[in-house]
Structures are given as structure tokens and as C-alpha cells.
Protein backbone atom coordinates (compact mmCIF):
# COMPACT_ATOMS: atom_id res chain seq x y z
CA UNK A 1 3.01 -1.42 -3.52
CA UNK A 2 1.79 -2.44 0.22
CA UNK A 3 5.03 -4.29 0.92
CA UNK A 4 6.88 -0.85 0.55
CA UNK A 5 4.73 1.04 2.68
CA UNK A 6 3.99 -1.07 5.26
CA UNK A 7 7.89 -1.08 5.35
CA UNK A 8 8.80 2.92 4.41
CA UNK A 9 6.56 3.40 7.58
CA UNK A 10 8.96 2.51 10.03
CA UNK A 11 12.07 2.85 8.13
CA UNK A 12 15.67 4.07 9.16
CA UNK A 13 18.23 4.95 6.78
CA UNK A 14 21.71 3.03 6.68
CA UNK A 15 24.53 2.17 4.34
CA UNK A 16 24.64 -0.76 2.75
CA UNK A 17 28.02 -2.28 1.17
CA UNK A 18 27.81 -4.90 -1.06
CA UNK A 19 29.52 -6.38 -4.30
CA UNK A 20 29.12 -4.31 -7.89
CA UNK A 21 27.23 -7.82 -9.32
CA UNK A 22 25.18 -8.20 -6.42
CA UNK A 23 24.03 -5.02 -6.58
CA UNK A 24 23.76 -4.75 -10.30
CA UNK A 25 21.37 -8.21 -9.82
CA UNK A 26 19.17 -6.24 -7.38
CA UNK A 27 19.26 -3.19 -9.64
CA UNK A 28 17.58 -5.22 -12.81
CA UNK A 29 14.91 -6.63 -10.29
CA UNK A 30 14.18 -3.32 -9.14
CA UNK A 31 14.17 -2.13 -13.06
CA UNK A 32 12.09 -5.30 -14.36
CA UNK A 33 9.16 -4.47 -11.77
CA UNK A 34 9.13 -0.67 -12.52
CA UNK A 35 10.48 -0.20 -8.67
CA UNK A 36 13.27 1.62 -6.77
CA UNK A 37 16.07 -0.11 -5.94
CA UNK A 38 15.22 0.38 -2.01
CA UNK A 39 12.43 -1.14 -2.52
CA UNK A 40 13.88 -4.22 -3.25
CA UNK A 41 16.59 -4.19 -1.19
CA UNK A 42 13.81 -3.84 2.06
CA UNK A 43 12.36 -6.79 0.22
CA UNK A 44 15.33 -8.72 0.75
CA UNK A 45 16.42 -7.36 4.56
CA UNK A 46 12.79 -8.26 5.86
CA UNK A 47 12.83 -11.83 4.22
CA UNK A 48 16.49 -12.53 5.58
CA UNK A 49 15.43 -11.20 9.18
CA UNK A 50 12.20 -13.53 9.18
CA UNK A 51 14.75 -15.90 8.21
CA UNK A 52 16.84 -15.28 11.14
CA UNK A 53 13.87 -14.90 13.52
CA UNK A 54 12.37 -18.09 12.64
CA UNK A 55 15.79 -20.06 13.22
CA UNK A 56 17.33 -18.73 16.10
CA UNK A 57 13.70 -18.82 18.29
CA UNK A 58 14.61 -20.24 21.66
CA UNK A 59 14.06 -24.12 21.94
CA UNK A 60 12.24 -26.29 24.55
CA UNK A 61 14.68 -28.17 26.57
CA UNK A 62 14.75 -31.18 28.72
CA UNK A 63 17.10 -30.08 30.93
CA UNK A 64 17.16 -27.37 34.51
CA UNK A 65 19.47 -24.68 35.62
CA UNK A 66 20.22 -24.99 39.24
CA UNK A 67 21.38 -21.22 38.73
CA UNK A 68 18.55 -19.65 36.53
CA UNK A 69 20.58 -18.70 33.46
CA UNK A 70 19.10 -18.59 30.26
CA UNK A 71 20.18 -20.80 27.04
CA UNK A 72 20.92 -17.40 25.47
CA UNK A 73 23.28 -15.88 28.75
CA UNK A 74 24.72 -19.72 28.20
CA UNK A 75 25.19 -19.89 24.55
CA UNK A 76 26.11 -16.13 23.80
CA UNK A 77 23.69 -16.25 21.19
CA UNK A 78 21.22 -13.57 21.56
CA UNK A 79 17.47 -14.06 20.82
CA UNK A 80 16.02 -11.80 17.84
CA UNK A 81 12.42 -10.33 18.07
CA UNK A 82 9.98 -9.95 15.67
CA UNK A 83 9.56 -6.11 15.17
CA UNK A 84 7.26 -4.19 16.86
């Protein structure tokens, strides 16, 4: 269970909404590998947030700012970090 330590280490509790199948899905996973359903469910928040991380990194451009803005001041989109 390394995944749910390494994780329960620098947790912080939150409410989570979510639909009745959705959750019942979740629920049998956590149930078929003998887990709690947090567990599972910090599974499946770390694996979205690499997913976010690893497509909104900042990209090389081509292009200069004559006024030293960023691409994320420009875009509004704000750059995630991996945690620390």
C-alpha cells in the first residue's frame, strides 16, 4: 500500500461531489482490492493532476514580448506545479 502512504502523508481533507454511479464504480474498485474508498479516490485525483500537469506545461515559443509578459499573464491560463 505505498501509493496510499506516500499520498496520506501530505493529505488535506475536502468534499468531494460526484454522481451515485460514479461513485458506486469507485466503491466496487475500492471493494475488489480489499481498499478504502479514499484510497482510490487519491488514486484517481493524483493521476488526473499528472494529467493536467503534463498538458498545460508552458511551451517554447518562437516569438518575443517587447513588454515582458508571460504566455500565462497573456493567455489567463495559469501554470500548475508538480507538488512539492
Amino acid at each position: 500500500m505505498m501509493l496510499e502512504s506516500s499520498i496520506m502523508n501530505h493529505a488535506r481533507r475536502t468534499t468531494v461531489t460526484a454522481d451515485s454511479e460514479v461513485l458506486a464504480t469507485l466503491e466496487a474498485e475500492a471493494q475488489r482490492r480489499g481498499v478504502p474508498l479514499t484510497a482510490v479516490l487519491a488514486e484517481a485525483l493524483t493521476e488526473k493532476a499528472e494529467h493536467l500537469r503534463q498538458t498545460r506545461r508552458p511551451r517554447l515559443g518562437v516569438a518575443r514580448s517587447d513588454d515582458g509578459a508571460s504566455a500565462a499573464e497573456l493567455t489567463g491560463e495559469p501554470i500548475a506545479h508538480p507538488p512539492s
